[in-house]
Protein backbone atom coordinates (compact mmCIF):
# COMPACT_ATOMS: atom_id res chain seq x y z
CA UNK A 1 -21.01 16.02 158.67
CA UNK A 2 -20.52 12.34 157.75
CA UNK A 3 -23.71 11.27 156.86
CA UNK A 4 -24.58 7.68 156.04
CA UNK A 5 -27.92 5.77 155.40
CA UNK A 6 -28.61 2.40 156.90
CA UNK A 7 -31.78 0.23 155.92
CA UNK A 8 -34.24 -0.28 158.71
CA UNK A 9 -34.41 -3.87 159.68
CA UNK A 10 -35.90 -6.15 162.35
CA UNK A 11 -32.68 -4.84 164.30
CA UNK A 12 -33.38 -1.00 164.14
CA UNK A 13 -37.35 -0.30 163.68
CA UNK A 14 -37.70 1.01 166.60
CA UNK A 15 -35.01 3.14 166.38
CA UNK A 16 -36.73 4.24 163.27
CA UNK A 17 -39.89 4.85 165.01
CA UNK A 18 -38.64 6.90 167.80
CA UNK A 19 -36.96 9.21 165.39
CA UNK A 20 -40.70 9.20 163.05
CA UNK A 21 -42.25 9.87 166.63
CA UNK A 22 -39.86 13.17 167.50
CA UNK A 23 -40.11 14.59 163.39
CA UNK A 24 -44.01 13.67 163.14
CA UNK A 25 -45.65 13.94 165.98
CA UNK A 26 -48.94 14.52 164.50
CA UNK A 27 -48.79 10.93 162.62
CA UNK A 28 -48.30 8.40 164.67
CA UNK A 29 -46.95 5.45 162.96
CA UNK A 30 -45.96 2.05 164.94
CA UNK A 31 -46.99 0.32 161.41
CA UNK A 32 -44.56 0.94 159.02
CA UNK A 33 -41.22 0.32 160.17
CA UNK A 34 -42.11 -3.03 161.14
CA UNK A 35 -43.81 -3.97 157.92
CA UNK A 36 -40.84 -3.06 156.00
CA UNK A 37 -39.07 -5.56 158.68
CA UNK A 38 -41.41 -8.12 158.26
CA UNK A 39 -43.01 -8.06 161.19
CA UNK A 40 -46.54 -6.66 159.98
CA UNK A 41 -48.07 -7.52 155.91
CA UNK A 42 -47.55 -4.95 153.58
CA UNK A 43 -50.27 -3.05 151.93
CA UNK A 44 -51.72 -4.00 148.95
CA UNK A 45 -50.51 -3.20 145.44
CA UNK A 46 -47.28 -1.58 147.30
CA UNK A 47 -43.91 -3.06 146.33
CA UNK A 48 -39.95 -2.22 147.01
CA UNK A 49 -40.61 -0.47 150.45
CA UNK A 50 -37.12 0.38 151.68
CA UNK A 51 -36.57 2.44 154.49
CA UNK A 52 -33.09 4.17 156.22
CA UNK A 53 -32.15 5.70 159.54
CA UNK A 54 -29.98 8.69 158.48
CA UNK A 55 -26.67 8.66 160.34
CA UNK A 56 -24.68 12.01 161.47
CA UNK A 57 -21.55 9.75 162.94
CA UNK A 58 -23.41 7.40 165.15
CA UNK A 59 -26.23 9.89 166.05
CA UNK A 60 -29.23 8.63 164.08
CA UNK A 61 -30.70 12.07 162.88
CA UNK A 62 -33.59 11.39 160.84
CA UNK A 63 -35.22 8.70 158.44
CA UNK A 64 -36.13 8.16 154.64
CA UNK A 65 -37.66 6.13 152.10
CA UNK A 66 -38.85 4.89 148.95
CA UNK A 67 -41.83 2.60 148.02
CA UNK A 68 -43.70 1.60 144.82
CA UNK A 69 -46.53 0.64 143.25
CA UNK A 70 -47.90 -2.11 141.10
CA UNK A 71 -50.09 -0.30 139.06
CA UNK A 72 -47.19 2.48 138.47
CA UNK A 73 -43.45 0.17 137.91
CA UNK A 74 -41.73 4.02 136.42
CA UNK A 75 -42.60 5.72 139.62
CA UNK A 76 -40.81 5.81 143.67
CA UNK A 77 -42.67 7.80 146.19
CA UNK A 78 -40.97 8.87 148.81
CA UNK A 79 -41.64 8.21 152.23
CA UNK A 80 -41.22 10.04 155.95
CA UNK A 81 -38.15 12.26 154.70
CA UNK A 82 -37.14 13.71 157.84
CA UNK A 83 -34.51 15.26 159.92
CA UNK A 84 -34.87 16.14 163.56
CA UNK A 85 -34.68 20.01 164.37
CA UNK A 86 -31.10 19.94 165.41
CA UNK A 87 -29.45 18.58 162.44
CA UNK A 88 -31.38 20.27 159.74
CA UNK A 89 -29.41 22.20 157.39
CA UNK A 90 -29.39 22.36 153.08
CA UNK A 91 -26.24 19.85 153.29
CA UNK A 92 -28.27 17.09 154.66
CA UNK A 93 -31.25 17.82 152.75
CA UNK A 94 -28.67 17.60 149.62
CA UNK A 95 -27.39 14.57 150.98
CA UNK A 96 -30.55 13.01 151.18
CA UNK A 97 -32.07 14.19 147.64
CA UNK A 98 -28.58 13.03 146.05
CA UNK A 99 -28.99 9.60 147.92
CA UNK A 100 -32.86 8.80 146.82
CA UNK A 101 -32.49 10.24 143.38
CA UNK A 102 -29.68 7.47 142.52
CA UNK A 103 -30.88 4.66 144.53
CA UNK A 104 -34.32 5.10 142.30
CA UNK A 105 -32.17 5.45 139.32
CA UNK A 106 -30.33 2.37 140.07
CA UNK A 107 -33.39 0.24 140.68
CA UNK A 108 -34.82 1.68 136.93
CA UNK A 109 -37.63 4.47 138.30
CA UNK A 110 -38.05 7.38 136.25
CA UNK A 111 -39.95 9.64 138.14
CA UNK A 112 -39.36 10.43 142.02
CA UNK A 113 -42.69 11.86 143.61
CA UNK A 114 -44.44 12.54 147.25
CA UNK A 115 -47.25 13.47 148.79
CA UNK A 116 -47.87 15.95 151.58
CA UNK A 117 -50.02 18.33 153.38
CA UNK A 118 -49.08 21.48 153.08
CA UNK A 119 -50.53 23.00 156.05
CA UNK A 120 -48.12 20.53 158.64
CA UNK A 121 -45.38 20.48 156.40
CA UNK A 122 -45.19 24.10 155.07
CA UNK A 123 -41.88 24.30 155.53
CA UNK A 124 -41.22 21.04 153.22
CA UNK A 125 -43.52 21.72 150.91
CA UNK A 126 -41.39 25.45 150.27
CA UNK A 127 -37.90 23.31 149.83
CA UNK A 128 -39.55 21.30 147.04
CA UNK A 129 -41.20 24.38 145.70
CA UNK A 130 -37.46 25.70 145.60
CA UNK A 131 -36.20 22.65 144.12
CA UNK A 132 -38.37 23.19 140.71
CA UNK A 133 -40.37 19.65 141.86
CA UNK A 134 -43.83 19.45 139.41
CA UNK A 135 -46.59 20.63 141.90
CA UNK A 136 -50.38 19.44 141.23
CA UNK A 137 -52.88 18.97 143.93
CA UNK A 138 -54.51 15.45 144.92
CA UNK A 139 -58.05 15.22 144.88
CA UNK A 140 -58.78 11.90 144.41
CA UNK A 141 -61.23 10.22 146.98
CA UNK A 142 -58.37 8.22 149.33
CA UNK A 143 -56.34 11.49 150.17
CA UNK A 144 -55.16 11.57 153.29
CA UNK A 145 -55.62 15.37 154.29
CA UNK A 146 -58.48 17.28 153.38
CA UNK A 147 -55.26 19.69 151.28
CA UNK A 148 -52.53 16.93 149.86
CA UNK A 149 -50.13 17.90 147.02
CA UNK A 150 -48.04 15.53 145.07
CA UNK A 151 -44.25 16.67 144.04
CA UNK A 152 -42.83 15.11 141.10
CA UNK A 153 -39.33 15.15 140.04
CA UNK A 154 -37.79 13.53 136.94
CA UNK A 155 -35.16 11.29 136.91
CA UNK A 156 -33.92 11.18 133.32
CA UNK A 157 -33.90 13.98 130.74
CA UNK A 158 -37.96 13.28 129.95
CA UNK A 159 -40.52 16.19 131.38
CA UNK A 160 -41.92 15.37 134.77
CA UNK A 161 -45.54 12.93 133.45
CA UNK A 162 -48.48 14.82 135.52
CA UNK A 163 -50.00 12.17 138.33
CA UNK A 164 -53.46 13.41 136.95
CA UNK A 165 -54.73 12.15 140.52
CA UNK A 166 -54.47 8.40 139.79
CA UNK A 167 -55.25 6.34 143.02
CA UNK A 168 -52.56 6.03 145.74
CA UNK A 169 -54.43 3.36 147.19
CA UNK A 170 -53.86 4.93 150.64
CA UNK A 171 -57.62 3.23 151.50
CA UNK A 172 -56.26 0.22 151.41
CA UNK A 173 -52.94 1.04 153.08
CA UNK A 174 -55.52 2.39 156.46
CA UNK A 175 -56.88 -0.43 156.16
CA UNK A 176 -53.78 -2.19 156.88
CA UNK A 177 -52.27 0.02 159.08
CA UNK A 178 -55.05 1.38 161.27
CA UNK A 179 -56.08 -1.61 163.15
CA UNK A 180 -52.47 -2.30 163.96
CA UNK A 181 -51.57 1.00 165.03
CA UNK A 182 -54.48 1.35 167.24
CA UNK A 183 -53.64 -1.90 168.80
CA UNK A 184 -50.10 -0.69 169.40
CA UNK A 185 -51.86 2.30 171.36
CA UNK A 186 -53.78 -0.17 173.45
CA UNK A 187 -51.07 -2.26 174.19
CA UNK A 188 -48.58 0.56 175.11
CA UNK A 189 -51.24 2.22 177.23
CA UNK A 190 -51.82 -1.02 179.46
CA UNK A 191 -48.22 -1.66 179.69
CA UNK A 192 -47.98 2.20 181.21
């Protein structure tokens, strides 16, 4: 394997979204990608969104990601971690926790977390089970899923700080994204 991480950019979004659309077919997502190009705004109280297209060779093989938030400057979230079926393996998965845990480090985070469902990403949510990531359960009002846990993994020698269901402020990221992904629908499906 010679894996390698390039940012996404207004050069390789869509190449980025193609891959989102094969690993997460249940959440479509024609948003994203282009905000973090600068082709859409960003959400609200989100900062540092950086996004890669993981590289086997020249294959592009799955994507990653880390964001922020102004209300919480110690903490990256991680974003659509994902590796098509073909090329999944505990290498790249290594590769990929080894490459977000010191680009977060580098950029002065001290806590690496996520949020998922459980139920559609079972098999994820074992691998950060296995990894000893904090587990808690998101209840707050704005959770995306009617089940969403948030992993937490520190990135010093401090204990992982609980999320205590704090707002994620995914509301206002719908609200964003929604109405642009729904018109990407309604474009796509009169271009057809």
């Amino acid at each position: 394997m010679n894996i390698s991480f390039i940012p996404v950019s207004k050069d390789n979004y869509k190449i980025a979204e193609q891959l989102h659309a094969a690993i997460f077919p249940e959440y479509p997502d024609t948003y994203t990608f282009a905000a973090i190009s600068g082709l859409y705004p960003l959400p609200p109280k989100w900062n540092n969104l950086v996004f890669w297209i993981i590289y086997d060779g020249d294959v592009p093989v799955g994507i990653c990601g880390l964001y922020g938030y102004d209300d919480y400057p110690a903490d990256a979230w991680g974003g659509w971690m994902g590796v098509l079926p073909a090329h999944r393996g505990v290498q790249i998965l290594v590769d990929i926790r080894d490459f977000l845990f010191d680009y977060a480090r580098a950029h002065g985070y001290k806590t690496l977390r996520l949020y998922t469902d459980p139920v559609v990403n079972a098999a994820a949510t074992k691998i950060y089970e296995r990894a000893g990531m904090y587990r808690e359960e998101y209840t707050n009002a704005d959770k995306p899923v009617p089940t969403t846990l948030i992993f937490s993994q520190s990135l010093n020698d401090e204990p992982v700080r609980p999320w205590n269901n704090r707002p994620l402020f995914l509301n206002e990221f719908h609200a964003v994204s929604e109405p642009i992904i729904e018109r990407n629908k309604q474009n796509a499906a009169g271009a057809k």
